[in-house]
Protein backbone atom coordinates (compact mmCIF):
# COMPACT_ATOMS: atom_id res chain seq x y z
CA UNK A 1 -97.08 -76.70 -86.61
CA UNK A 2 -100.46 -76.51 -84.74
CA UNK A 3 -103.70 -75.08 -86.25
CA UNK A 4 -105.91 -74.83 -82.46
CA UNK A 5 -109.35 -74.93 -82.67
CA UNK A 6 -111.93 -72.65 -84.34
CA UNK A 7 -112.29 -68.76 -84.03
CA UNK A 8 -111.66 -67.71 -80.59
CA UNK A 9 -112.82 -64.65 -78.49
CA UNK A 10 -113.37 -63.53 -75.34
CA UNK A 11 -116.08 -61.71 -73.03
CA UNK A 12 -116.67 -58.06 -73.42
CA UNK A 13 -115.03 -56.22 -75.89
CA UNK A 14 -116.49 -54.13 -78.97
CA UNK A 15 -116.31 -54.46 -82.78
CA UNK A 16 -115.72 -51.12 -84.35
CA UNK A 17 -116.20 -50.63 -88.14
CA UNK A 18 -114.24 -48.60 -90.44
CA UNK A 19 -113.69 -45.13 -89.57
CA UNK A 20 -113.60 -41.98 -91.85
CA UNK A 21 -109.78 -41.20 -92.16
CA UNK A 22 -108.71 -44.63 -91.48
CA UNK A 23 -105.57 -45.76 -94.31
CA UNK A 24 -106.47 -49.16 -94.42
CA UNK A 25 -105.18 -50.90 -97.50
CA UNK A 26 -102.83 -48.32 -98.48
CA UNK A 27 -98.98 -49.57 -99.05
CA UNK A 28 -96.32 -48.54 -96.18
CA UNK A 29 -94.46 -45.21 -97.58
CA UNK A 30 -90.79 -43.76 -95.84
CA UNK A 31 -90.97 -40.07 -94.92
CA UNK A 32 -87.92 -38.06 -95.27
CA UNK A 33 -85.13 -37.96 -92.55
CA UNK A 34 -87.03 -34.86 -91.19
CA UNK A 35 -84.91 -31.44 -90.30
CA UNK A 36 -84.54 -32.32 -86.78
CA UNK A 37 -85.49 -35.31 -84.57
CA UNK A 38 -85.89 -35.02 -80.17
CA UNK A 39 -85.21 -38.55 -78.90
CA UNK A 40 -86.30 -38.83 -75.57
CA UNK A 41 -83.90 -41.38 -73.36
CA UNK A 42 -86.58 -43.00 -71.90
CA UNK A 43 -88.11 -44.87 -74.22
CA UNK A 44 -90.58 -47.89 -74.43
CA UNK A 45 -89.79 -50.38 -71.58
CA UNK A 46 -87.10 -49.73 -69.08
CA UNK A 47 -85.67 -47.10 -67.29
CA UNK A 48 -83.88 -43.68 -68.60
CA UNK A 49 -81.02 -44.77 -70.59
CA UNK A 50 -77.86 -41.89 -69.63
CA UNK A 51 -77.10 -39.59 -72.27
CA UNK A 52 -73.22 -40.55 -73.43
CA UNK A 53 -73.11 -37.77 -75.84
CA UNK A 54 -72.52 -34.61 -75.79
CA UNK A 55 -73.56 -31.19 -77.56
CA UNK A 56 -71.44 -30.50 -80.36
CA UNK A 57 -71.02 -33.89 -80.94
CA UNK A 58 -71.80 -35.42 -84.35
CA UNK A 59 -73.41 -38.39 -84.52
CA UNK A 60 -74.28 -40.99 -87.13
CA UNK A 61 -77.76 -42.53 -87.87
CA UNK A 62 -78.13 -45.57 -85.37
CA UNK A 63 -75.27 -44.67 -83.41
CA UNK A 64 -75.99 -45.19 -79.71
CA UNK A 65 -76.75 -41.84 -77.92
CA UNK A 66 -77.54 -43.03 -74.43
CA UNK A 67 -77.16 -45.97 -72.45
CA UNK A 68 -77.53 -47.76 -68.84
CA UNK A 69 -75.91 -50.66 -69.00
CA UNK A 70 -76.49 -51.42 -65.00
CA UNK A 71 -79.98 -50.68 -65.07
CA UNK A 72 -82.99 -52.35 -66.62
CA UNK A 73 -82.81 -50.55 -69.58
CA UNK A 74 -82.03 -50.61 -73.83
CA UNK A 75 -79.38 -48.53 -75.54
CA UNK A 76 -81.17 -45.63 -77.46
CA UNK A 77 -79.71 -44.42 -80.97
CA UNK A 78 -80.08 -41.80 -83.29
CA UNK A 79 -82.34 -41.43 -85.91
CA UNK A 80 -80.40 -39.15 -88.22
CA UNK A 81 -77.13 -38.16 -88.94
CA UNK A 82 -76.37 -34.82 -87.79
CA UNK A 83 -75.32 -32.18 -85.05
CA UNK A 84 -76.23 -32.26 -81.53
CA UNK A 85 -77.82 -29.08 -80.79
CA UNK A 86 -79.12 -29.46 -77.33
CA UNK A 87 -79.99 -32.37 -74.29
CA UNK A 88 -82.09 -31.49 -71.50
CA UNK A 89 -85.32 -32.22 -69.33
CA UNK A 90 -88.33 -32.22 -70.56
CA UNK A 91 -91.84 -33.63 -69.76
CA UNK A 92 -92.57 -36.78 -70.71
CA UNK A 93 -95.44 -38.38 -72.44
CA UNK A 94 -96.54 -41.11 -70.17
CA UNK A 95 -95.52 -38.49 -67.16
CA UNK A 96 -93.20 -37.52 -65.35
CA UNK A 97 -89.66 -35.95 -67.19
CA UNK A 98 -87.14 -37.69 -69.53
CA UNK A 99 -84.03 -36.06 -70.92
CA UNK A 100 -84.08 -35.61 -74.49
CA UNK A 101 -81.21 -35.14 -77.30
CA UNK A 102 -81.91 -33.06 -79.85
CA UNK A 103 -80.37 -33.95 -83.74
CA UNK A 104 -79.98 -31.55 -86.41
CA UNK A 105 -79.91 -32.70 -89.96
CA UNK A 106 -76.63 -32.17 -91.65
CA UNK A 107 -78.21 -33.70 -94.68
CA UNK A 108 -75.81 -36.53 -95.12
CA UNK A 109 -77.09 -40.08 -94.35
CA UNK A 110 -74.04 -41.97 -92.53
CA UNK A 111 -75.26 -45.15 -90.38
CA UNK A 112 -73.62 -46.77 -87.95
CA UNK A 113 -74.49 -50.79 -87.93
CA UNK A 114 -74.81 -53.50 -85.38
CA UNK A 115 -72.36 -56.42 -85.50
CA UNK A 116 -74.37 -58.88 -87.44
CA UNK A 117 -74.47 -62.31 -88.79
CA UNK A 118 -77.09 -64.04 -91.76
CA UNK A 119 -76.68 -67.36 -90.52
CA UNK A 120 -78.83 -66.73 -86.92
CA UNK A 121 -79.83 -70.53 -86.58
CA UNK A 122 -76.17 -71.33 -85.71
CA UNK A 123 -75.68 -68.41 -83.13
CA UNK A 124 -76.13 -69.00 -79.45
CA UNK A 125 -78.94 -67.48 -77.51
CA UNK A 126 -76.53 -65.20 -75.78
CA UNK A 127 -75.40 -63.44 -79.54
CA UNK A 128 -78.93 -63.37 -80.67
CA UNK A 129 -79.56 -61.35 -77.41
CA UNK A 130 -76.69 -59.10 -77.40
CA UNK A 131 -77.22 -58.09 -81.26
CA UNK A 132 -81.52 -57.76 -80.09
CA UNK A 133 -79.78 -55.40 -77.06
CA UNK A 134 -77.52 -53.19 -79.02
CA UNK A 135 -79.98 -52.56 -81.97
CA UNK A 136 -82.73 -51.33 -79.45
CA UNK A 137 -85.12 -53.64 -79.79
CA UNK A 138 -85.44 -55.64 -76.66
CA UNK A 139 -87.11 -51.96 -74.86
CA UNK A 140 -90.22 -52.90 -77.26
CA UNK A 141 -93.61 -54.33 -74.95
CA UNK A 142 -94.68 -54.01 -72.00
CA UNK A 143 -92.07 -55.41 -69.81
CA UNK A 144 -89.09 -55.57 -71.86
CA UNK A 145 -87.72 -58.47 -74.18
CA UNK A 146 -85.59 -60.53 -71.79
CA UNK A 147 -81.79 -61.29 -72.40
CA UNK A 148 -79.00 -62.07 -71.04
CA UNK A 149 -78.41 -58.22 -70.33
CA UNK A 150 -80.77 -56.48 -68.28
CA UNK A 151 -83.31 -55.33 -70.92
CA UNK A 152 -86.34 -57.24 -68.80
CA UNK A 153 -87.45 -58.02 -65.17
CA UNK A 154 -87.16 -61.62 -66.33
CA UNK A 155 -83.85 -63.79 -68.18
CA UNK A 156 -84.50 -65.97 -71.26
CA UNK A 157 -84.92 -68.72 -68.40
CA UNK A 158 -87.73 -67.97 -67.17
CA UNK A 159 -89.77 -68.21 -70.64
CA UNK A 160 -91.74 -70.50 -71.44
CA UNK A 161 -94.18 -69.20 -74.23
CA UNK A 162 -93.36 -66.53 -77.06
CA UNK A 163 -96.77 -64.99 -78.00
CA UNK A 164 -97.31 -63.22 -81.32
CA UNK A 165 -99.70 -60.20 -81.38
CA UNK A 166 -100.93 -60.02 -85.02
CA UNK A 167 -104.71 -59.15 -84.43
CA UNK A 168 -104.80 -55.23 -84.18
CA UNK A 169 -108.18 -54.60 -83.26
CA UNK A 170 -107.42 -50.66 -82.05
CA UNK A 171 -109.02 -47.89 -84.40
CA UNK A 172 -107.08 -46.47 -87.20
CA UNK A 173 -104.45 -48.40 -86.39
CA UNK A 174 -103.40 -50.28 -89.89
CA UNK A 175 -99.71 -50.00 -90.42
CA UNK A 176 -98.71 -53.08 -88.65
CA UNK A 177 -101.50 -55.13 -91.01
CA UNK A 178 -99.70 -53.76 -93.33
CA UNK A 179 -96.35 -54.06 -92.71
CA UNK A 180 -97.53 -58.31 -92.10
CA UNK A 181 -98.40 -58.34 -95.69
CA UNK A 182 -94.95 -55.92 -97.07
CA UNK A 183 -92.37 -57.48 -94.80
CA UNK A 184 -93.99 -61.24 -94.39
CA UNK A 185 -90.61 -63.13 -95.35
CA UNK A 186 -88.53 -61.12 -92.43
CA UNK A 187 -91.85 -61.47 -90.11
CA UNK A 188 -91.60 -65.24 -90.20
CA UNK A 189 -87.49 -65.73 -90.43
CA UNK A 190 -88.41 -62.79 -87.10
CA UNK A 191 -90.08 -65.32 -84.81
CA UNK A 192 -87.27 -67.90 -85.34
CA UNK A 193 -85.01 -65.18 -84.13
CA UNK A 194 -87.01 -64.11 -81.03
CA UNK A 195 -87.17 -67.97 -80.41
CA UNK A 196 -83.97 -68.62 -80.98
CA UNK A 197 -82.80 -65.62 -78.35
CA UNK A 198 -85.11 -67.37 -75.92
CA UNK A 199 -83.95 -71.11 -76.20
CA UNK A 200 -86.86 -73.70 -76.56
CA UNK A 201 -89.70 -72.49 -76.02
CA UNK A 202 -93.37 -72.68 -77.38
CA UNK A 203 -94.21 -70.01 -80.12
CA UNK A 204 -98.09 -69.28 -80.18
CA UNK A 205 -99.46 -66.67 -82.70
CA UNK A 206 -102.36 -64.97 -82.63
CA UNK A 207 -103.90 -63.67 -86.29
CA UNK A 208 -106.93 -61.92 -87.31
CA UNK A 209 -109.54 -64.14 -88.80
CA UNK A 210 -110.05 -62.42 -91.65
CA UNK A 211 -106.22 -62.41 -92.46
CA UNK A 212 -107.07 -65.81 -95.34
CA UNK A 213 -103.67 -64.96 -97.15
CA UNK A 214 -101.03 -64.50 -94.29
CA UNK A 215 -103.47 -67.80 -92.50
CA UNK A 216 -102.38 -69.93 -95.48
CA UNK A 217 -99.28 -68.75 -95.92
CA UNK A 218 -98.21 -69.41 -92.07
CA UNK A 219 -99.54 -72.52 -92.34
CA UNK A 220 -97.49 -73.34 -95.53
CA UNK A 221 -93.95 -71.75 -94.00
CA UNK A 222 -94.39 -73.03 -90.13
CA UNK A 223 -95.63 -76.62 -91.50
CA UNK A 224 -92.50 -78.86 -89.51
CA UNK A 225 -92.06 -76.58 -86.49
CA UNK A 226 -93.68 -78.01 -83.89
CA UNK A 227 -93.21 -75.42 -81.52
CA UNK A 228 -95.60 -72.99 -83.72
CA UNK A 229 -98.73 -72.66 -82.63
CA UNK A 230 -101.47 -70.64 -85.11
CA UNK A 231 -104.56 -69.47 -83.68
CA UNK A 232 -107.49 -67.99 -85.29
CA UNK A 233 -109.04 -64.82 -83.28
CA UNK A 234 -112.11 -62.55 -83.72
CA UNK A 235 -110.85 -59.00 -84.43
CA UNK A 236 -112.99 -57.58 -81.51
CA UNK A 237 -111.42 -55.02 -79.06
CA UNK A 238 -108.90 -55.25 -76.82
CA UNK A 239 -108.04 -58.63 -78.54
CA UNK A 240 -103.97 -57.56 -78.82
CA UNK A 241 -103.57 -56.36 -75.15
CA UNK A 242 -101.57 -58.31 -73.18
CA UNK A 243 -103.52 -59.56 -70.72
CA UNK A 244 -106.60 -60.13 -72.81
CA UNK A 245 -104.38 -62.29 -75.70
CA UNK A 246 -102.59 -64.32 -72.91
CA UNK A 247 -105.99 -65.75 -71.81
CA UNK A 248 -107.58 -65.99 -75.09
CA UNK A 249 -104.67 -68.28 -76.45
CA UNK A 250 -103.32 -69.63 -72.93
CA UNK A 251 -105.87 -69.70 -70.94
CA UNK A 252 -103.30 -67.99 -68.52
CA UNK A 253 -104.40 -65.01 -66.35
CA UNK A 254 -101.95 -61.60 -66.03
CA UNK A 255 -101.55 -60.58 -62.18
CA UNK A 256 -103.56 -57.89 -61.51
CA UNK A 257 -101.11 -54.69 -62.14
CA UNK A 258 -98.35 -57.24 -63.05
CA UNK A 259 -96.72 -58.17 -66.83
CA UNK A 260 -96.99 -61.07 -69.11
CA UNK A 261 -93.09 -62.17 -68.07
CA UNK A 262 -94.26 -62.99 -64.38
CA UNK A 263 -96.03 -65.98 -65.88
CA UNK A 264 -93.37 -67.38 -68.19
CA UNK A 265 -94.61 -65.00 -71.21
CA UNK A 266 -93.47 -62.59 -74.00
CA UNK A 267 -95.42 -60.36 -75.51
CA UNK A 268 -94.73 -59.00 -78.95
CA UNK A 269 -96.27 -57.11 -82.15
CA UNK A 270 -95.63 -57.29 -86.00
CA UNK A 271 -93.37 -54.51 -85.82
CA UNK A 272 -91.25 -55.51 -82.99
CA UNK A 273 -90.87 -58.86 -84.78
CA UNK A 274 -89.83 -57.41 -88.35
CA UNK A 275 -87.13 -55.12 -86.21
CA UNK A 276 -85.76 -58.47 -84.73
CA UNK A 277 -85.02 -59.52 -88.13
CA UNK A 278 -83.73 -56.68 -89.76
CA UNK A 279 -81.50 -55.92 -86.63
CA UNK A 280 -80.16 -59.29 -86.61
CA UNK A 281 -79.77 -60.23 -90.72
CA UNK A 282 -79.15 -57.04 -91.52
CA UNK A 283 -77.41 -54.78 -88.75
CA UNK A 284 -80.17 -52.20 -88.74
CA UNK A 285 -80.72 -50.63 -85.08
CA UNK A 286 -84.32 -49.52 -84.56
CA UNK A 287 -84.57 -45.78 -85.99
CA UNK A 288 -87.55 -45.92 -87.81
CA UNK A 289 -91.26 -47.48 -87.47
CA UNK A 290 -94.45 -47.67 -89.10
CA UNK A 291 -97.01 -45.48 -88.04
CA UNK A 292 -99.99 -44.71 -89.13
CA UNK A 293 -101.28 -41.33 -89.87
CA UNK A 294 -105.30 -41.08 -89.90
CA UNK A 295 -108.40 -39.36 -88.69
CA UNK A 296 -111.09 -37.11 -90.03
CA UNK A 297 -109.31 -34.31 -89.98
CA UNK A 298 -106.27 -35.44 -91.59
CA UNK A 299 -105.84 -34.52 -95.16
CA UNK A 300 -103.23 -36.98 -96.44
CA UNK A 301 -103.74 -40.48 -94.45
CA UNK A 302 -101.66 -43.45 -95.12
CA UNK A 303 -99.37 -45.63 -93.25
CA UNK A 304 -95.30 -44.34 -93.35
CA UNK A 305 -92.21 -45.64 -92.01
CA UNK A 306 -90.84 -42.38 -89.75
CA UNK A 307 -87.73 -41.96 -87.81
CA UNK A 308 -87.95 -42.51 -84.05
CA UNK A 309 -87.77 -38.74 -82.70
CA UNK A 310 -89.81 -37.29 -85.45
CA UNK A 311 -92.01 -33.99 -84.58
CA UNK A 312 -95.87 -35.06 -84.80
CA UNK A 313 -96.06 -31.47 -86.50
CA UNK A 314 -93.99 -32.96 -89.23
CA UNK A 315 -97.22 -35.58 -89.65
CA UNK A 316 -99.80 -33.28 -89.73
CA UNK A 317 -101.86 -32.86 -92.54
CA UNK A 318 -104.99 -30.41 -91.51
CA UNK A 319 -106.46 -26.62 -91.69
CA UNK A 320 -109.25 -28.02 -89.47
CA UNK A 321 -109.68 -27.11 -86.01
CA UNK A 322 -108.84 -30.65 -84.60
CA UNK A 323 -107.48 -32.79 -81.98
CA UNK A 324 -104.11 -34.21 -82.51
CA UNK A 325 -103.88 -37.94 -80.31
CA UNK A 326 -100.26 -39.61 -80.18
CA UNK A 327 -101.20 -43.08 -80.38
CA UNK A 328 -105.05 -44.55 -78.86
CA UNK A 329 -107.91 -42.35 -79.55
CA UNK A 330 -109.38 -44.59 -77.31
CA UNK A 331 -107.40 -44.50 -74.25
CA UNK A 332 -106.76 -40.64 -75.20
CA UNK A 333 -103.42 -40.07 -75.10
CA UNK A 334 -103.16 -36.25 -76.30
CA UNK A 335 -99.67 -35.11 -77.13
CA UNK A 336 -99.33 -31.84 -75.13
CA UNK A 337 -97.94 -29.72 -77.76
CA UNK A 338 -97.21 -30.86 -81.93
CA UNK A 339 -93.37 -30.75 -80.67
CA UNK A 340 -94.16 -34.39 -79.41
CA UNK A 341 -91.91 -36.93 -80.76
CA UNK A 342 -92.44 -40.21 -82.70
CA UNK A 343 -91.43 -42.93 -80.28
CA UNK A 344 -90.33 -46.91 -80.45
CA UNK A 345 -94.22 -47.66 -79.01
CA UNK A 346 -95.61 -44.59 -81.30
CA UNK A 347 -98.19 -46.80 -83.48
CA UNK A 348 -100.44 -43.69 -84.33
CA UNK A 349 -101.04 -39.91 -84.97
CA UNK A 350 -104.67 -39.45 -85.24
CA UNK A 351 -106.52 -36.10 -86.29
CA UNK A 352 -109.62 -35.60 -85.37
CA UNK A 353 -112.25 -33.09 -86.20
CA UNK A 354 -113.50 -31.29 -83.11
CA UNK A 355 -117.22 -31.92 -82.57
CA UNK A 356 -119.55 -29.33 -83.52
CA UNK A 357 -123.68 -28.61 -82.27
CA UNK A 358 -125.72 -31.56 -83.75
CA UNK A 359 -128.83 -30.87 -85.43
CA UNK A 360 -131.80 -32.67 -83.58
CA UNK A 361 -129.14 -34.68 -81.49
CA UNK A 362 -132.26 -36.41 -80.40
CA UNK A 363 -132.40 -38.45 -83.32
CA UNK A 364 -129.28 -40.33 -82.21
CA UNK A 365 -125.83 -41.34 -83.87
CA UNK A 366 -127.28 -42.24 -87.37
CA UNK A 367 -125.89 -44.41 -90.11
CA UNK A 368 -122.54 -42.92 -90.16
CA UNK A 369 -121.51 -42.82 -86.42
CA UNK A 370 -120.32 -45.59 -84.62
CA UNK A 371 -123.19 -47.02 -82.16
CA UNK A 372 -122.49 -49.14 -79.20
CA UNK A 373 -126.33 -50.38 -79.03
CA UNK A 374 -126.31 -51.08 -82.28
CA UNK A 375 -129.32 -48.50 -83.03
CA UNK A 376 -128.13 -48.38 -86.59
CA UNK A 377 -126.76 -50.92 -88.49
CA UNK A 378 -123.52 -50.98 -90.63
CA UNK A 379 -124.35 -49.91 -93.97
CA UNK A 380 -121.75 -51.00 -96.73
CA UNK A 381 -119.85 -48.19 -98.21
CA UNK A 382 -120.58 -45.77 -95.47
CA UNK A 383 -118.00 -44.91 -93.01
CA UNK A 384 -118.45 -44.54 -89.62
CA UNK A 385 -117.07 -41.09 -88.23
CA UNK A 386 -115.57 -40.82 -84.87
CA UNK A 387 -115.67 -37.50 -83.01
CA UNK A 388 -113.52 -36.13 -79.97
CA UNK A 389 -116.37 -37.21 -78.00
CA UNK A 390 -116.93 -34.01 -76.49
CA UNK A 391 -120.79 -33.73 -77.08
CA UNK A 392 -123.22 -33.31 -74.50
CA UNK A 393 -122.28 -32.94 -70.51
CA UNK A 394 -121.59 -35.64 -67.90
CA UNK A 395 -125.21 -36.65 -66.09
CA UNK A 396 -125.91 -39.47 -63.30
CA UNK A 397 -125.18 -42.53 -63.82
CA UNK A 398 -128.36 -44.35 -65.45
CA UNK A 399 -127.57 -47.78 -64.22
CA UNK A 400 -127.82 -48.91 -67.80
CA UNK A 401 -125.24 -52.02 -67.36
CA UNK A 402 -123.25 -51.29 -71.19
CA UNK A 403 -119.83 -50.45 -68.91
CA UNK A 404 -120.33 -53.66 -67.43
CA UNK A 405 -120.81 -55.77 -71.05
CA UNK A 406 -117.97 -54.65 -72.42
CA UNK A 407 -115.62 -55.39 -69.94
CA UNK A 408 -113.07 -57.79 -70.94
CA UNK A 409 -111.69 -58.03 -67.54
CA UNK A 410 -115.25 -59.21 -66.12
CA UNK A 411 -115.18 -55.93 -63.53
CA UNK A 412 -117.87 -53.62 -62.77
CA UNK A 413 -115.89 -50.14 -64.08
CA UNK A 414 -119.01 -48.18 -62.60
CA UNK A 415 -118.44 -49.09 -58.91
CA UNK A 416 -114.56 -48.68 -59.04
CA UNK A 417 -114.74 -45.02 -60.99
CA UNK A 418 -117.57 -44.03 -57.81
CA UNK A 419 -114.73 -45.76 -55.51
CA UNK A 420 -112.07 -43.55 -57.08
CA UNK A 421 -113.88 -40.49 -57.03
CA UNK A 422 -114.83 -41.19 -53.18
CA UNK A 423 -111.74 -41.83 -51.94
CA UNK A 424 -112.70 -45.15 -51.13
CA UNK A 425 -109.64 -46.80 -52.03
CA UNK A 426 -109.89 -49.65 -49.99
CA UNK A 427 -113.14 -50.75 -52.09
CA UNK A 428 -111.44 -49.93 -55.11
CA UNK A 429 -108.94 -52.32 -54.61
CA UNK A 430 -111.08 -54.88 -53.21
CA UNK A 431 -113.01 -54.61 -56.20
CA UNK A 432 -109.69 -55.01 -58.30
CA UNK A 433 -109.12 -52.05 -59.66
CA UNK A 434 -105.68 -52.84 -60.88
CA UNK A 435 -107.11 -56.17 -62.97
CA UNK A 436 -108.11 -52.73 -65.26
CA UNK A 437 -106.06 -52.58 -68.71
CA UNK A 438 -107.59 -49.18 -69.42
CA UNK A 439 -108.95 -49.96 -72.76
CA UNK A 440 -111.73 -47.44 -72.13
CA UNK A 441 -114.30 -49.06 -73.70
CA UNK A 442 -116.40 -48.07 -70.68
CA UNK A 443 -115.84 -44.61 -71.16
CA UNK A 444 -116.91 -45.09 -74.79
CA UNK A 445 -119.80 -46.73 -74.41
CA UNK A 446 -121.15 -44.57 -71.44
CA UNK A 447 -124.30 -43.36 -72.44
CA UNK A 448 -124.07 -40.40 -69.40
CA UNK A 449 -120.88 -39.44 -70.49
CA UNK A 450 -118.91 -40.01 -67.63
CA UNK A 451 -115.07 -40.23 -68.10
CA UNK A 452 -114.37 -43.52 -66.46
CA UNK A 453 -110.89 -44.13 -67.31
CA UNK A 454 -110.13 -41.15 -66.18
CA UNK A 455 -111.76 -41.76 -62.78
CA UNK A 456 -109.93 -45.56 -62.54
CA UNK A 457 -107.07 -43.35 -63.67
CA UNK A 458 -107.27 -41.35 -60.62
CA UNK A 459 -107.96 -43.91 -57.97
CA UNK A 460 -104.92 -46.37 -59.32
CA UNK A 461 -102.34 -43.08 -58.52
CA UNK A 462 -104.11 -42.35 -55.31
CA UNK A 463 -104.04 -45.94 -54.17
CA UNK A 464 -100.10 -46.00 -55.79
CA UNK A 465 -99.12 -42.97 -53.66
């Protein structure tokens, strides 16, 4: 094994502090098998899996509900045992419409395992692969895990490097630290079994800093694999996306608009590493993730393992007016109504309180509001409190220069959102507007309030079309 160098980093970014609601440090719990799950047949990466049930049936918990063999795709199962009551079209999330089954509960919990073996170091890549297929978890990432079925653009061939995402740097989201401290044993035996579905190929994991436990115990487990690489990394935002990890540890840049496997990459988190494990030693398709339930409005946070296809009502905690955000409060992804479901890439439900008239708003964030200029220092035992960021109107642009430090892709957000908003798509894309990973941190730190991301947003489906 490999220790490289000292702490690494990158340019841009922002450190965020603790935020009121946020469960950090509190152990993973399981919800209940709720009353009734919607899976969605589109799910993570890949295209709509066909539904191969139908209703009336009764199905088993992890018994595959849909699948596209042909097609770039992952089998999806489902999460309960139970009647189904219903499949039919219905918006998606990320856009567009999906078909979704609908489960009913019958209250009984029957599961249907994957053919499975303990002894994974003697199976060929090709059984690692087909057990990662069948379980579900080769549609986790951003492009897919790649196999010898077609569950990726790319085949195990083309890989060179495995890389490890466990530095989560997004706000409120703590159930994957977590789950690296629970589930360590089948987080470590996991990497051998991604690697061994992918042949030989380098293994380079990226951890938090401030991880000193997990850093010592890597370095005690990994010792005589020299294909493990362990980096160190500042916990700074967007440290765990893709394209911003891949250069930090590689020194390897993304295509513009393009995926980690076009450049001999994986991708994968803490959770998508444990499910690798527990599909392959144990037979367990993935049902069921941790996600972590949090914000300022929420009146019971904490981090909870939750069947795939859960209700967001179900996770809701609050007599607040708030806003409910499936995933990034960040990049803003607001599910449309609480019938939302939990998905395989679901890593968050965040409540927040909606924001209310400041008194003397002049006087600026204060000590318990997060500050981008750093107007007031972090003050221990106080909490930072995020709002909806809904106060105040949009006003000119002030030339100020913060959307510009904190972009980790070096580009000048400012001049592509006034591109976008112009119509001038041809400078848009000359100023690379698709080298954009949509963290928002320019929208965040905008002291004029203007929604960036949404802008970028706008131009990338206009230039698309």
């Amino acid at each position: 094994m490999a220790v490289l160098g000292t702490l690494k980093t990158f340019q841009g970014g922002h450190y965020f502090g603790q935020f009121e609601g946020s469960p950090k440090g509190k152990r993973i719990q399981s919800k209940p098998a709720p009353k009734r799950v919607i899976i969605p047949l589109k799910q993570g990466f890949g295209e709509e899996a066909t539904a191969i049930v139908k209703e009336g049936d009764r199905v088993k918990t992890g018994q595959i509900i849909g699948r596209a063999d042909a097609k770039i795709s992952t089998p999806v199962h489902a999460s309960i045992t139970g009647k189904v009551v219903k499949i039919e079209k219905r918006p998606h999330l990320f856009g567009g419409q999906s078909t979704i089954v609908i489960i009913e509960n019958d209250g009984s919990e029957e599961w249907q395992m994957v053919s499975t073996s303990p002894s994974f170091e003697k199976m060929t890549p090709d059984q690692v692969g087909k057990i990662l297929y069948e379980a579900g978890v080769t549609s986790v990432g951003r492009a897919g895990f790649p196999t010898a079925y077609k569950s990726s653009p790319a085949t195990p061939d083309k890989i060179r490097n495995l890389v490890i995402n466990a530095v989560e740097t997004e706000p409120y989201f703590e159930g994957e630290n977590q789950l690296l401290y629970e589930d360590f044993d089948k987080f470590v035996n996991g990497i051998k079994i991604l690697r061994q579905a992918l042949g030989n190929i380098q293994v380079h994991c990226g951890l938090a800093y401030n991880k000193a436990r997990v850093y010592e115990e890597l370095v005690v487990r990994m010792e005589f694999y020299d294909w493990f690489y362990l980096h160190e990394l500042r916990d700074k935002y967007p440290q765990g996306d893709d394209e911003v990890l891949i250069r930090t540890l590689l020194d390897q840049l993304v295509p513009s608009g393009g995926n980690a496997t076009e450049i001999g990459c994986v991708v994968v988190d803490v959770q998508h590493v444990v499910a690798a494990y527990e599909a392959v030693v144990e037979g367990k398709p993935f049902v069921e993730r941790v996600v972590s339930v949090a914000g300022s409005a929420m009146k019971e946070v904490g981090n909870f393992k939750v069947r795939l296809g859960t209700p967001v009502r179900d996770l809701i905690s609050t007599d607040s007016p708030s806003r409910v955000i499936l995933g990034s409060v960040l990049r803003a992804m607001v599910p449309a109504d609480l019938e939302a479901p939990i998905m395989k890439n679901t890593p968050a439900v965040i409540a927040l309180k909606e924001a209310t008239k400041e008194f003397l708003p002049m006087a600026g964030p204060g000590f318990n509001k997060d500050s981008f200029t750093n107007s007031f220092v972090k003050v221990p035992f106080i909490k930072k409190k995020a709002t909806t960021s809904l106060n105040g109107n949009e006003r000119p642009c002030v030339n100020c220069g913060y959307c510009v430090d904190v972009c980790p892709q070096s580009l000048m957000p400012i001049w592509i959102a006034e591109a976008s908003v112009n119509d001038m798509l041809e400078r848009a894309e000359a100023l690379d507007i698709f080298a954009c990973i949509e963290c928002a941190l320019c929208a965040y730190v905008c002291p004029s309030k203007i929604p960036l991301l949404d802008q970028i947003r706008q131009g990338k489906k206009a230039i698309k079309k």
